[in-house]
N, C-alpha and C. Protein backbone atom coordinates (compact mmCIF):
# COMPACT_ATOMS: atom_id res chain seq x y z
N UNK A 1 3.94 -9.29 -8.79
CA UNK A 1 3.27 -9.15 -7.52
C UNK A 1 4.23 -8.48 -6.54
N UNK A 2 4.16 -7.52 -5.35
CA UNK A 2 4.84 -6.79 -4.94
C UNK A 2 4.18 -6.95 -3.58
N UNK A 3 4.92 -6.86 -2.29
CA UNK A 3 4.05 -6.80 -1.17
C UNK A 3 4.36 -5.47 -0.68
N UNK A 4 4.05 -4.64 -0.25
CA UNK A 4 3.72 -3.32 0.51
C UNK A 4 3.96 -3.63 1.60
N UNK A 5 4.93 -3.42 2.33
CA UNK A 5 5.07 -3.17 3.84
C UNK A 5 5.08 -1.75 4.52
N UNK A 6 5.08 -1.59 6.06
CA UNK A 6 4.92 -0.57 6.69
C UNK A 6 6.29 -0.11 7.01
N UNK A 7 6.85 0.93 6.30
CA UNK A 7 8.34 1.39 6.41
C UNK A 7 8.84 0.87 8.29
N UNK A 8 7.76 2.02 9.26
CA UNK A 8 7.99 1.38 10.70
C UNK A 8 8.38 0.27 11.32
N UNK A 9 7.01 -0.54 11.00
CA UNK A 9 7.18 -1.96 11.34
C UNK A 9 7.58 -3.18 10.74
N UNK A 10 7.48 -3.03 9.67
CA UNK A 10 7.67 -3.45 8.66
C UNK A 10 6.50 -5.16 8.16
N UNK A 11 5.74 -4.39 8.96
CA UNK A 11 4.03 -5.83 8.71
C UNK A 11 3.59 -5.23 7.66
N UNK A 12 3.00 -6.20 6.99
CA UNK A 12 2.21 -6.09 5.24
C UNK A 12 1.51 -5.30 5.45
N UNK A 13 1.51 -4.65 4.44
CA UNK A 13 0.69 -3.67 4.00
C UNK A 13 -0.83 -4.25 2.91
N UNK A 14 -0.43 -4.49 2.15
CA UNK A 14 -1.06 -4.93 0.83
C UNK A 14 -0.50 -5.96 -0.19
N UNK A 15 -1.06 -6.71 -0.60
CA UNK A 15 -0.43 -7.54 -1.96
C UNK A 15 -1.03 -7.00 -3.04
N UNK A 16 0.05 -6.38 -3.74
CA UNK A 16 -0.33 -5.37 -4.92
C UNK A 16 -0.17 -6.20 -6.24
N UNK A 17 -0.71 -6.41 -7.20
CA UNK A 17 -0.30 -6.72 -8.94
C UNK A 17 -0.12 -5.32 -9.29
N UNK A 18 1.22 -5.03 -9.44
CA UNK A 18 1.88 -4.08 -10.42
C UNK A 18 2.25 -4.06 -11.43
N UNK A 19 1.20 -2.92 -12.36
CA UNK A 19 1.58 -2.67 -14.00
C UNK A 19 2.44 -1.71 -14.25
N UNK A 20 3.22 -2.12 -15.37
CA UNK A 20 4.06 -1.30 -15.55
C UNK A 20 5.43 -0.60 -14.99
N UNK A 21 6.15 -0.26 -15.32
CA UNK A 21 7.20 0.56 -14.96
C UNK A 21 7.19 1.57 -13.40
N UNK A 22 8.22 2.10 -12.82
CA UNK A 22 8.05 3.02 -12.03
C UNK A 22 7.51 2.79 -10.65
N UNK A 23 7.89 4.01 -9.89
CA UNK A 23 7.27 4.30 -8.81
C UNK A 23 5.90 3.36 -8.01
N UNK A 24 5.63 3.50 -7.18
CA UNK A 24 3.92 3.04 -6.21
C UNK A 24 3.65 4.45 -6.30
N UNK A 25 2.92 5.34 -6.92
CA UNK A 25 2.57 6.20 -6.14
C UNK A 25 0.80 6.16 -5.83
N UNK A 26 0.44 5.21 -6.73
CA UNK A 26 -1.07 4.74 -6.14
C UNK A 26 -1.53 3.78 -6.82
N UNK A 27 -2.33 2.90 -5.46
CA UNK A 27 -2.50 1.03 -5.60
C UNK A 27 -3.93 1.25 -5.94
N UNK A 28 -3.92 0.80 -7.10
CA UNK A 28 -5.42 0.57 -7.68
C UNK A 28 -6.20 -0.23 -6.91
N UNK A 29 -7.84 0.02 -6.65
CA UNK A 29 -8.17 -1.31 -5.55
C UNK A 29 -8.41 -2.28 -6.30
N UNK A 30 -9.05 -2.13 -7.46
CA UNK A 30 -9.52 -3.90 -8.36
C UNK A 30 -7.63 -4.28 -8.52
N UNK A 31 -6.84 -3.90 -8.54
CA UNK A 31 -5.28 -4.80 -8.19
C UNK A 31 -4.38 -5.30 -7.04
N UNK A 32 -5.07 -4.67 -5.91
CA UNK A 32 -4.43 -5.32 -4.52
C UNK A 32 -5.28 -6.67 -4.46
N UNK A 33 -4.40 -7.69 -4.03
CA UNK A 33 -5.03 -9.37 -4.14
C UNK A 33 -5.49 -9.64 -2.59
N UNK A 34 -4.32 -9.06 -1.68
CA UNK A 34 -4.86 -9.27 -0.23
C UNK A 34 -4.79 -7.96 0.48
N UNK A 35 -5.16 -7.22 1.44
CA UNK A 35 -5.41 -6.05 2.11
C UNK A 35 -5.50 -6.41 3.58
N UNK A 36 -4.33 -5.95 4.15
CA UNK A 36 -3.74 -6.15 5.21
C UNK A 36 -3.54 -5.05 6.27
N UNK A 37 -4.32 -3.60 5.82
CA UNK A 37 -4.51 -2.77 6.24
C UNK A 37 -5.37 -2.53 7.14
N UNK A 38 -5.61 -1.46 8.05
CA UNK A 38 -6.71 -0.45 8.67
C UNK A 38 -7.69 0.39 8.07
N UNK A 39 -8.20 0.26 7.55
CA UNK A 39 -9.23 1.78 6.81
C UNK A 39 -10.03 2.20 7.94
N UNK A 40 -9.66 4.11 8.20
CA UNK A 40 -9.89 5.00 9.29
C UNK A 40 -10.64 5.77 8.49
N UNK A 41 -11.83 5.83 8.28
CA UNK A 41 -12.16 7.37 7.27
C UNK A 41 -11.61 6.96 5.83
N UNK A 42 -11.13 7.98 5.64
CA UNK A 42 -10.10 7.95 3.86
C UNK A 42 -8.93 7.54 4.43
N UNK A 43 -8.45 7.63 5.82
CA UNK A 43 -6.83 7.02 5.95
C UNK A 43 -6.65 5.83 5.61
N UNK A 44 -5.71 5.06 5.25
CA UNK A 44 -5.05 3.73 4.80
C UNK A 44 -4.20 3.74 6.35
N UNK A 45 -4.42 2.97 7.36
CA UNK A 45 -3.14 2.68 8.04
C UNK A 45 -2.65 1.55 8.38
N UNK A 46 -1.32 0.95 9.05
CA UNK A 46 -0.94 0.14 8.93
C UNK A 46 -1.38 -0.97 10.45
N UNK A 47 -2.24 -2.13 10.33
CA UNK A 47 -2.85 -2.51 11.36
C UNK A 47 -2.17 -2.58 12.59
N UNK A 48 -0.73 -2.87 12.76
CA UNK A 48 0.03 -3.13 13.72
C UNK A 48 0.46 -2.00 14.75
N UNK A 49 1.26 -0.61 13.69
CA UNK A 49 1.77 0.39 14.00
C UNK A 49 0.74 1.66 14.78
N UNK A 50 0.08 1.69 13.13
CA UNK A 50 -1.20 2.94 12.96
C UNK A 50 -0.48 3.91 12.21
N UNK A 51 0.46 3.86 11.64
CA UNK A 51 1.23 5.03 10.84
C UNK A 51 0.23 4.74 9.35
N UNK A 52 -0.24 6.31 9.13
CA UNK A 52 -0.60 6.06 8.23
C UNK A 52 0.10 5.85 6.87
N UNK A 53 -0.37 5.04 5.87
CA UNK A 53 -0.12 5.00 4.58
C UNK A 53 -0.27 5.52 3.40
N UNK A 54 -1.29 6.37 3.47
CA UNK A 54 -1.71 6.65 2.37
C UNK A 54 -3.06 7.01 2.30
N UNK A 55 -4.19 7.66 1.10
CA UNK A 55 -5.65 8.12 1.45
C UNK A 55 -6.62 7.35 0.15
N UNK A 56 -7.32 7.34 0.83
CA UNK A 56 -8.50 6.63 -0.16
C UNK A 56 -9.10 7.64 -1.33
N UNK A 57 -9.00 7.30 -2.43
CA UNK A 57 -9.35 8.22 -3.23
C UNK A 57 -10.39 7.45 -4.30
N UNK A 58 -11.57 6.97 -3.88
CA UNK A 58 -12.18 6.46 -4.34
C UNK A 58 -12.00 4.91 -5.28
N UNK A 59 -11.87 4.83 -6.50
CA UNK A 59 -11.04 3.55 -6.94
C UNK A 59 -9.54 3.62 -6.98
N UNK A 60 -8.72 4.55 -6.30
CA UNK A 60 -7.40 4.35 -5.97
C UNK A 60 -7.34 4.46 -4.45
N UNK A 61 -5.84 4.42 -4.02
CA UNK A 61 -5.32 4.69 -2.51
C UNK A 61 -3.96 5.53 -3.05
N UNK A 62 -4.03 7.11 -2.68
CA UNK A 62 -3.02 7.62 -3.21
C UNK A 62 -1.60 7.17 -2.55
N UNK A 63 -0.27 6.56 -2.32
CA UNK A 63 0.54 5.96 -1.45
C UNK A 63 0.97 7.42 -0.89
N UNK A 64 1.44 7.27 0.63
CA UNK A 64 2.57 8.08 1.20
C UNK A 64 3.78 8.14 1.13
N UNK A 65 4.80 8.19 0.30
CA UNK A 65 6.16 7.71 0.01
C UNK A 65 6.76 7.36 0.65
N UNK A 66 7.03 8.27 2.05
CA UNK A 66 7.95 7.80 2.96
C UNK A 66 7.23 6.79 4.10
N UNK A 67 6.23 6.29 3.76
CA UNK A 67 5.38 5.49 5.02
C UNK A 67 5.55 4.04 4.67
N UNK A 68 6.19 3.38 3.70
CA UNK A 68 6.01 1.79 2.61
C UNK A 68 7.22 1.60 2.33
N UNK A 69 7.32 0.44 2.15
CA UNK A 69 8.80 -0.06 1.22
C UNK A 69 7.79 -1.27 0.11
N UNK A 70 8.71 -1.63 -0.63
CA UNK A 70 7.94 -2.43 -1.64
C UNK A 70 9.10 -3.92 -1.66
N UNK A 71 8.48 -4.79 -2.11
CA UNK A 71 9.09 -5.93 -2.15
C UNK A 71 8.92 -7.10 -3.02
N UNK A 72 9.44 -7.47 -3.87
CA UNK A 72 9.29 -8.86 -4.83
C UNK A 72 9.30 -8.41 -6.17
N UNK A 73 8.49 -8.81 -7.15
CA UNK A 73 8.92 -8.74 -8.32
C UNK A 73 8.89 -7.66 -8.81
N UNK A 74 9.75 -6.55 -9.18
CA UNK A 74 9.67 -5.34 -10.04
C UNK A 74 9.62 -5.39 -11.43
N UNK A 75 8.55 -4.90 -12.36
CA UNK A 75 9.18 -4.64 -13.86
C UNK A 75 10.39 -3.70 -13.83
């Protein structure tokens, strides 16, 4: 389990279940457990800041790299 924070502010982003190896580069929605976000349109942003995160891409959210940090258990 991994929490997604807002690089800026650093308030949650998402509680992600992460498979596999590697990178975030996009949070499946049937695997985020809690959603702590803004949804603007297709933007993902972060409720506190407003920096966005990332875009809705139907059953994914593609991530913004430099907009998140990640946190807790890594494979």
């Amino acid at each position: 389990m991994l929490t997604i924070k807002c690089s800026a502010c650093k308030s949650k982003i998402f509680k992600y279940k992460k498979i596999g190896k590697g990178r975030v580069l996009n949070c499946y929605k049937d695997r985020i457990e809690k959603d702590y976000s803004k949804h603007d349109g297709n933007k993902i942003k972060c409720k506190k800041c407003g920096k966005v995160i990332g875009m809705d891409k139907g059953t994914r959210i593609r991530m913004k790299q430099s907009a998140f940090t990640t946190s807790g258990f890594k494979d």
